[in-house]
Protein backbone atom coordinates (compact mmCIF):
# COMPACT_ATOMS: atom_id res chain seq x y z
CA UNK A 1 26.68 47.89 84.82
CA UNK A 2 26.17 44.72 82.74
CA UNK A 3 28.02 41.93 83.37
CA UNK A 4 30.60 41.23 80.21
CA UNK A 5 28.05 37.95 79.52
CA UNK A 6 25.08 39.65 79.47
CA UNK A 7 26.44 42.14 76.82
CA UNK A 8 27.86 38.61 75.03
CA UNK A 9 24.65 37.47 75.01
CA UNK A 10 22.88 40.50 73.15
CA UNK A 11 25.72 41.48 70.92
CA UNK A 12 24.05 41.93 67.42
CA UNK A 13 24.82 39.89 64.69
CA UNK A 14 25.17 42.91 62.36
CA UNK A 15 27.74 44.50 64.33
CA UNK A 16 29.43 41.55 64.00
CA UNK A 17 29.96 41.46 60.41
CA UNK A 18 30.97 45.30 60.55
CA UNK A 19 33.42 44.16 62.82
CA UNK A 20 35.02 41.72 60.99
CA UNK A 21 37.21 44.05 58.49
CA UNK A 22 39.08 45.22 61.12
CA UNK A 23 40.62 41.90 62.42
CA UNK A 24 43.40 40.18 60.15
CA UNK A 25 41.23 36.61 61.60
CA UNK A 26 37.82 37.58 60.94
CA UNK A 27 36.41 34.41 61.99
CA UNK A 28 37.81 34.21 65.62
CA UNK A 29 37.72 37.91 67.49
CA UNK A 30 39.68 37.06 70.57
CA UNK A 31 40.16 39.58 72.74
CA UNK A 32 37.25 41.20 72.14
CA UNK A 33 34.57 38.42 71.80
CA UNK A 34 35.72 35.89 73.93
CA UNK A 35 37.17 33.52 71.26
CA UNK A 36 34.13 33.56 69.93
CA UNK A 37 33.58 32.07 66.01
CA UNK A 38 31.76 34.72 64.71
CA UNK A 39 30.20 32.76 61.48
CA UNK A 40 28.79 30.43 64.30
CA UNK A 41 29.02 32.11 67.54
CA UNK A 42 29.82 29.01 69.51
CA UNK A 43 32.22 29.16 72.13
CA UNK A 44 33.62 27.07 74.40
CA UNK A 45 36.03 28.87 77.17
CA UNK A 46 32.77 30.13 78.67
CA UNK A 47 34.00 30.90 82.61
CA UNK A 48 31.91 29.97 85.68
CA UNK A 49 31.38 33.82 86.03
CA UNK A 50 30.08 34.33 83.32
CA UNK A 51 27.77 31.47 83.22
CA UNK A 52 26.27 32.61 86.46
CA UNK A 53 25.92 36.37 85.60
CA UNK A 54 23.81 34.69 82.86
CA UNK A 55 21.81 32.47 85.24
CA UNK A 56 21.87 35.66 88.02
CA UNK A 57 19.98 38.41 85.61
CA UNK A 58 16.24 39.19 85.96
CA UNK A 59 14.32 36.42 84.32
CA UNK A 60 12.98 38.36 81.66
CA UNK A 61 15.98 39.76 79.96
CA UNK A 62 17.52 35.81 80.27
CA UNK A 63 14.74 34.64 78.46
CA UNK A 64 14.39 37.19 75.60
CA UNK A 65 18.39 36.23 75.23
CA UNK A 66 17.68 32.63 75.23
CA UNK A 67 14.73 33.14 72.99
CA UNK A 68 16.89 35.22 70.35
CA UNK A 69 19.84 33.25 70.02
CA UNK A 70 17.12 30.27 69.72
CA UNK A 71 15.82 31.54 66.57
CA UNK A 72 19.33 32.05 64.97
CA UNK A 73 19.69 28.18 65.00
CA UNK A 74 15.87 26.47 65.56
CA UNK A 75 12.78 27.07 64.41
CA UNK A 76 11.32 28.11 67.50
CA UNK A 77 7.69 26.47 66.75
CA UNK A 78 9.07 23.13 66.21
CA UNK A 79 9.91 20.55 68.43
CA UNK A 80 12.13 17.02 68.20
CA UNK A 81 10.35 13.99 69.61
CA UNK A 82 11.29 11.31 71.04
CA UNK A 83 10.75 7.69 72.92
CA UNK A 84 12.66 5.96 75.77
CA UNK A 85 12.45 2.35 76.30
CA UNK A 86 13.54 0.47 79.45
CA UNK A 87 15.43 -2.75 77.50
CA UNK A 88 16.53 -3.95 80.99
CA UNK A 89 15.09 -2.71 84.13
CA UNK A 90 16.25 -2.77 88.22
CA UNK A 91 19.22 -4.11 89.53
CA UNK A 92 21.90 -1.81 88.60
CA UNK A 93 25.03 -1.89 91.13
CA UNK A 94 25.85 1.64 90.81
CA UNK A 95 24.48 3.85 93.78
CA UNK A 96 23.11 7.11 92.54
CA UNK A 97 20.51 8.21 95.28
CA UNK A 98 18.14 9.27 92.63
CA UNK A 99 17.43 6.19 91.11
CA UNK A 100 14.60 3.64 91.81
CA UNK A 101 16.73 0.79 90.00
CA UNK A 102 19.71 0.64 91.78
CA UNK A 103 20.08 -2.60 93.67
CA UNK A 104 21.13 -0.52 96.89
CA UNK A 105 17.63 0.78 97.60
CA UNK A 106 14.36 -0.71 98.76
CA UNK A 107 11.59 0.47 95.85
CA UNK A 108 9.67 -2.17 94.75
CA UNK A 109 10.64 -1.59 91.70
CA UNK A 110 9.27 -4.45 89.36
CA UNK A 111 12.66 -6.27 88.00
CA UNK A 112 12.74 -7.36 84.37
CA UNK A 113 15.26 -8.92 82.05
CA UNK A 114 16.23 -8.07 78.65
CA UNK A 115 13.25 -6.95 76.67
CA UNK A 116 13.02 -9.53 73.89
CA UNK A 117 14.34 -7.50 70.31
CA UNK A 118 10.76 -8.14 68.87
CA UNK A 119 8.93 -6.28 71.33
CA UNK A 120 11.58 -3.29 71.40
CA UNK A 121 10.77 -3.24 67.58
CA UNK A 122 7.15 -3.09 68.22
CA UNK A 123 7.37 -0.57 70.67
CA UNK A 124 9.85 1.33 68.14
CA UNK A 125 6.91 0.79 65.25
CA UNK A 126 4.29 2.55 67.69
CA UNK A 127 6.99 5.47 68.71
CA UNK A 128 7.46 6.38 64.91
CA UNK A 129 3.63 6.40 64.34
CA UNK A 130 3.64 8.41 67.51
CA UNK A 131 5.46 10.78 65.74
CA UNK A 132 8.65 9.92 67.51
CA UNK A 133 11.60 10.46 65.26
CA UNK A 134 14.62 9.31 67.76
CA UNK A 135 14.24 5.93 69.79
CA UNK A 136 16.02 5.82 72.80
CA UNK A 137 16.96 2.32 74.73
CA UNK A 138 18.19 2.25 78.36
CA UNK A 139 19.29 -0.46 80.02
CA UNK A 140 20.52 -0.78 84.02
CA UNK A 141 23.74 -1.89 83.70
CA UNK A 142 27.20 -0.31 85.35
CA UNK A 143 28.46 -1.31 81.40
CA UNK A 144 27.27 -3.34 79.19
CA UNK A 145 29.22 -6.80 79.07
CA UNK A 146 30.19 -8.96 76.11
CA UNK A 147 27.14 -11.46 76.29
CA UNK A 148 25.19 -8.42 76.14
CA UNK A 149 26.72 -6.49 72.75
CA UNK A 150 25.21 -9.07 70.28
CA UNK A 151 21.51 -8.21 71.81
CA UNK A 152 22.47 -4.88 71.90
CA UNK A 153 24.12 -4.05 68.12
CA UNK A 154 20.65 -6.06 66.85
CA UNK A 155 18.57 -3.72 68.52
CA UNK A 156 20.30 -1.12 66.90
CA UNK A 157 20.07 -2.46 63.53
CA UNK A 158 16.58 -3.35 63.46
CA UNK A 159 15.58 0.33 64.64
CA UNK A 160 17.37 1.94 61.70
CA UNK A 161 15.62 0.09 59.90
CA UNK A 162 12.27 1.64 60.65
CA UNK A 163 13.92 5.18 59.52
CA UNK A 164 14.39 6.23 62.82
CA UNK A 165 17.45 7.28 65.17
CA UNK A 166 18.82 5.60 67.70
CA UNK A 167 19.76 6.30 71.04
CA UNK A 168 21.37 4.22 73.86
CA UNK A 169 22.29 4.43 77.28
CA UNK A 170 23.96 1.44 79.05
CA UNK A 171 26.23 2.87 81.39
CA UNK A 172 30.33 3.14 80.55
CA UNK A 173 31.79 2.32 77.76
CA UNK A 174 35.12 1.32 76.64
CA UNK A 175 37.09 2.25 73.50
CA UNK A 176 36.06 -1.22 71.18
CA UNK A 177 32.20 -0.91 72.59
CA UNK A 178 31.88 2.82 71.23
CA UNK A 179 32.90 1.75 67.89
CA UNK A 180 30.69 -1.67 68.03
CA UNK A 181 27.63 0.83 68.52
CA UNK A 182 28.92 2.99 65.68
CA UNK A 183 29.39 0.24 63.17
CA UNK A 184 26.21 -1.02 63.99
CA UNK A 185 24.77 2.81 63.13
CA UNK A 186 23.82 3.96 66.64
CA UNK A 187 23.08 7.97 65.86
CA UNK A 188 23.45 8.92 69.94
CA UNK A 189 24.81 7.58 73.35
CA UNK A 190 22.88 9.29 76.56
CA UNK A 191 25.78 9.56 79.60
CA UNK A 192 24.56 12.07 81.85
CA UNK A 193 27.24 14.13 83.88
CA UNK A 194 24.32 14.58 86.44
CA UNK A 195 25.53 17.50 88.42
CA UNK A 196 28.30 19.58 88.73
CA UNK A 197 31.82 18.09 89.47
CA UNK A 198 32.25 19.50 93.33
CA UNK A 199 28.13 18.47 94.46
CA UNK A 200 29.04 14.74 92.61
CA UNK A 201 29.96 12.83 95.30
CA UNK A 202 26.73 13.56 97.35
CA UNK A 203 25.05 12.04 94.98
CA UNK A 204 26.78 8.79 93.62
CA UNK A 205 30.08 7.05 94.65
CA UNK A 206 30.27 4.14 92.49
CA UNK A 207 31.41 5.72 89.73
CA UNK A 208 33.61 8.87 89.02
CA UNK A 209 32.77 11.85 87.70
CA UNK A 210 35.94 11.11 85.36
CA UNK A 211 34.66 8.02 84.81
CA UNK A 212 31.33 9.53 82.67
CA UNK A 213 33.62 12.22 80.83
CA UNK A 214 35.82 9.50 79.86
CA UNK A 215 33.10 7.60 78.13
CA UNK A 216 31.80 10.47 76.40
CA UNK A 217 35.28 10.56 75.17
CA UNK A 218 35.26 7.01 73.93
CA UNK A 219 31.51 8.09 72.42
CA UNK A 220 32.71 11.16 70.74
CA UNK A 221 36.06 9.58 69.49
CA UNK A 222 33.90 6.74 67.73
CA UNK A 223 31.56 9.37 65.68
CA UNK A 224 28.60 9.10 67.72
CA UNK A 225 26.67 12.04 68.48
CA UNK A 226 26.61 12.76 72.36
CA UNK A 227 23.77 12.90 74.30
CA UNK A 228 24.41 14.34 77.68
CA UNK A 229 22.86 16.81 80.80
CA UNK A 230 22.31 16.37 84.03
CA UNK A 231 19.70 16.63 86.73
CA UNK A 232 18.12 19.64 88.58
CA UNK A 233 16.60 19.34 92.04
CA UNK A 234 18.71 16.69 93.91
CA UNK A 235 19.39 19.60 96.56
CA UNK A 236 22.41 21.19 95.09
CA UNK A 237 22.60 24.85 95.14
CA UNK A 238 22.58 27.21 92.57
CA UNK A 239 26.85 27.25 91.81
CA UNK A 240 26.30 23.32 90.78
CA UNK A 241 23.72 24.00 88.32
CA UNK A 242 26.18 26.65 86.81
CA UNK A 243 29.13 24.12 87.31
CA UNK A 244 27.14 21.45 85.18
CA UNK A 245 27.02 23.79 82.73
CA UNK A 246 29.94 24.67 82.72
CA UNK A 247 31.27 21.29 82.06
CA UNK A 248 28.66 20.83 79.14
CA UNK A 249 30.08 23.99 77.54
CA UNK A 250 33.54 23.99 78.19
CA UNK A 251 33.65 20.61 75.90
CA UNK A 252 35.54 20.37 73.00
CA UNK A 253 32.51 19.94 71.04
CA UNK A 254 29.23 20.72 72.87
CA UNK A 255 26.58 17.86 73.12
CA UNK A 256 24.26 17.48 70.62
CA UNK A 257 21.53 16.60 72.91
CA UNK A 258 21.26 18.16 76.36
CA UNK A 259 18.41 17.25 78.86
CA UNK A 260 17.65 18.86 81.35
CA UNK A 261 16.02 16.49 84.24
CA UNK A 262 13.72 17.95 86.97
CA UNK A 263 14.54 15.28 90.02
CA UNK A 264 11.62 12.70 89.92
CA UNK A 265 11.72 11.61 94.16
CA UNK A 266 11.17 8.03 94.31
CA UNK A 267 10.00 6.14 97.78
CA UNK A 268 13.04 4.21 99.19
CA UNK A 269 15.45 6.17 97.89
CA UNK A 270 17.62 8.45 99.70
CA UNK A 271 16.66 11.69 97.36
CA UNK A 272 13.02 10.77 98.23
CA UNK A 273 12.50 13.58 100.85
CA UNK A 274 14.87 16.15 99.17
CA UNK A 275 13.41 19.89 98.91
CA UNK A 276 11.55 20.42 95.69
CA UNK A 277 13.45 22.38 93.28
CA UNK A 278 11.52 25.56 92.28
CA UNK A 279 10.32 25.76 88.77
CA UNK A 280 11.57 28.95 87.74
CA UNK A 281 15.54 27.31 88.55
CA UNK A 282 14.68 24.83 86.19
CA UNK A 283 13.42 27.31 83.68
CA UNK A 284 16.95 29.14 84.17
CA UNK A 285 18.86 26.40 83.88
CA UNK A 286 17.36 25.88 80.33
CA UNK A 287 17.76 29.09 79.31
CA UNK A 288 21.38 29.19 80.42
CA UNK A 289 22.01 25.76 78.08
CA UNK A 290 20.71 27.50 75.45
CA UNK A 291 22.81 30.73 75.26
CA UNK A 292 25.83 28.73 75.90
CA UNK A 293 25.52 25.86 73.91
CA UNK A 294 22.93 27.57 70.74
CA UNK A 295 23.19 24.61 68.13
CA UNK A 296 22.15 21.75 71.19
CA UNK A 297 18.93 20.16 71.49
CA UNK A 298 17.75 20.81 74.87
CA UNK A 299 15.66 18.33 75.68
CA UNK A 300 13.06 18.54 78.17
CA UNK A 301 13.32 14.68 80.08
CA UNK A 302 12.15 13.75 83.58
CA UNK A 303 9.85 15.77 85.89
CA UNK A 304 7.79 16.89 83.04
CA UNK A 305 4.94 14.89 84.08
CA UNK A 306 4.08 16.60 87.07
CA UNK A 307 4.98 20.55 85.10
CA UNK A 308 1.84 23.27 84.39
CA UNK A 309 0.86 23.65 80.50
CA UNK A 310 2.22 27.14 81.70
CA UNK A 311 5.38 26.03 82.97
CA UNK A 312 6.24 23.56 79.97
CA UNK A 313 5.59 26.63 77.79
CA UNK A 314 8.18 28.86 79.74
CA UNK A 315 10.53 25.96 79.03
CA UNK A 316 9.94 25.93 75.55
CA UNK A 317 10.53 30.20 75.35
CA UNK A 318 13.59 29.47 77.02
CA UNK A 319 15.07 27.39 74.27
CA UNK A 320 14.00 23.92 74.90
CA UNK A 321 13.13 22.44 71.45
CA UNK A 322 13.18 18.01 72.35
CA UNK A 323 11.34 15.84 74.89
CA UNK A 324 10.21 12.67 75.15
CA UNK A 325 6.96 11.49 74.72
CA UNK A 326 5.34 8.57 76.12
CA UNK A 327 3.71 7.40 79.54
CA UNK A 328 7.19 6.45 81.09
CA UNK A 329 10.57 7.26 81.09
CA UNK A 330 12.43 4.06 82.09
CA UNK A 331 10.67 3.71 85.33
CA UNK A 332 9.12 7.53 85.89
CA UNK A 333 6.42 8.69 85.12
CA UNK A 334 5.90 11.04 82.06
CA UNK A 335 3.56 13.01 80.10
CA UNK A 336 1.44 10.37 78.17
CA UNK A 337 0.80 11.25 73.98
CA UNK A 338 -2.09 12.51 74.69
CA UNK A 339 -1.74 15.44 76.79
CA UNK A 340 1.63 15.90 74.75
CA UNK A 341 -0.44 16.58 71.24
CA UNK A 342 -3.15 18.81 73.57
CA UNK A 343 -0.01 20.76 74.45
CA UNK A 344 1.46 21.21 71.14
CA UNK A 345 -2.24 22.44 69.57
CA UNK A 346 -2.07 24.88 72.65
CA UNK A 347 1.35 26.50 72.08
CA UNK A 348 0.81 26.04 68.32
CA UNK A 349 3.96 23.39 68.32
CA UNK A 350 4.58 20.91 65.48
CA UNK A 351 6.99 17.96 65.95
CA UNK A 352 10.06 17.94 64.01
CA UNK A 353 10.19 16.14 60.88
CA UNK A 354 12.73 12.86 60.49
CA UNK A 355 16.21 14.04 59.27
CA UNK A 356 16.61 12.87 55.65
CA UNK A 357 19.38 10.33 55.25
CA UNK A 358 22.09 11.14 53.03
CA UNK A 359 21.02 9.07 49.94
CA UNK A 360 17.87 11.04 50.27
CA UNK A 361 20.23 14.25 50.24
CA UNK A 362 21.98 13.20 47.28
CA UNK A 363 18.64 12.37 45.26
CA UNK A 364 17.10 16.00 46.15
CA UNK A 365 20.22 17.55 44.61
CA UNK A 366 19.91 15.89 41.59
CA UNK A 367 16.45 16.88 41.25
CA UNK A 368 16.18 19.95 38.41
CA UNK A 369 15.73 23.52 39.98
């Protein structure tokens, strides 16, 4: 007997839209669909059981779901790209036992102050002829404090004006800071959730697991697009890679950008030994994110680096369509541009095009049909 999720997951669009005359709300079918909206089929009272029947079922029937409901909303050839920059690296006060730049652990991890707005901008220049279309900014801070937002809004600014998005991840922010970054035309903030809600604490203790859904709030409340996932492989089990998806899709509004980290173990800290994740988890926890949340990016992030051609492509059939390119992300290793274009001309991949703004929009409809 199928599980009521698996039978979710494979209802046919055209039955659907048969379906539809006999409700007096056509749009929402809610006791028989789940409160599903059928014109768009997102949902979000998606149930822990029913995310893990998903994540439970043989391998090949999750990933010919995850690869149909892909194609409704992607073009399943084409991939976004695009570039993380450390603006301010090592030194962070927060504690979480992954990371090689919190001041708590012993990694001799090379410290560096705020990257001067110049060379950010050249580094942006090199990412667009890349064919990066999103630059992404991090910077090891708890939050970002008020000498800091000047440097910060500039980066932003100077960015946009290469044509390309913008991205940000500074730790927490508060209500005024969201809407700084929006004013100054941030596209994205990156807050991870990490992990699921009950594994949380064995991982960081500094700061709440409240404390990140509350600034997504303050992101999401400002108009910024939310960038946010978590990380696989820290040595939870299976229930808190459902339970961080569950959070993810039980949001009012899913994220637009979901990555999916593969744990990256770093010497001196206290993850450094931890059990390595098998790659076929990873490739389910991808394919879960995209049935449940079918209009995210799912990006593929950190761990890549040390990932098979063979395994990157099994991510890719399971949905993920964004990664980052480069030879670092922040201070991990990462596929390099090189082997990144080699993979695309293996899989027969293109890169996603820049997003036209809307002044480009609004010329293209006045152009004669």
């Amino acid at each position: 007997m199928k599980s009521s999720a698996y039978k979710l997951a494979l209802f046919p669009q055209i039955l659907i839209e048969k379906a539809k005359p006999f409700f007096k709300k056509p749009r929402i079918i809610s006791a028989f669909f789940f409160n599903i909206d059928v014109e768009t089929m997102i949902r979000n009272d998606w149930t822990r059981d029913e995310i893990q029947a998903l994540y439970d079922q043989p391998l090949m029937d999750l990933l010919f779901q995850a690869q149909q409901i892909h194609r409704e909303h992607f073009d399943a050839n084409t991939v976004q790209v695009s570039t993380l920059l450390s603006i301010k690296t090592g030194r962070c006060p927060e504690d979480c036992k992954y990371c090689s730049q919190s001041a708590h652990y012993d990694t001799d991890l090379e410290i560096e102050k705020r990257v001067e707005v110049q060379k950010a901008i050249a580094e942006a220049k090199q990412a667009k002829e890349s064919g990066s279309t999103r630059f992404c900014m991090g910077a090891a801070w708890r939050n970002p404090h008020e000498r800091d937002m000047p440097y910060v809004l500039e980066l932003i600014q100077e960015v946009k004006k290469l044509g390309m998005e913008t991205c940000m991840t500074l730790g927490m922010l508060n209500v005024s800071q969201a809407e700084r970054l929006k004013d100054a035309g941030l596209d994205y903030y990156n807050h991870n959730l990490d992990t699921s809600r009950e594994y949380y604490a064995n991982v960081i203790s500094t700061r709440t697991f409240d404390d990140r859904l509350n600034t997504l709030d303050h992101v999401r409340s400002a108009g910024i697009n939310v960038c946010s996932g978590g990380i696989v492989g820290l040595g939870e089990g299976k229930q808190d890679r459902v339970g961080l998806l569950f959070e993810l899709a039980t949001m009012p509004i899913h994220p637009e950008s979901v990555p999916i980290n593969m744990l990256v173990p770093i010497e001196g800290t206290p993850l450094a030994d931890v059990e390595k994740l098998d790659v076929i988890d990873w490739i389910r926890t991808i394919a879960v994110a995209r049935i449940i949340m079918p209009k995210s990016y799912i990006r593929l992030s950190a761990g890549r680096e040390s990932l098979s051609d063979s395994d990157q492509a099994l991510a890719f059939m399971a949905g993920a369509n964004s990664l980052f390119s480069g030879d670092k992300l922040l201070t991990a290793p990462n596929s390099g541009e090189g082997k990144d274009k080699a993979l695309f001309a293996k899989l027969g991949l293109k890169a996603e095009a820049p997003k036209k703004t809307g002044r480009e929009l609004a010329m293209d409809a006045m152009q004669p049909a």
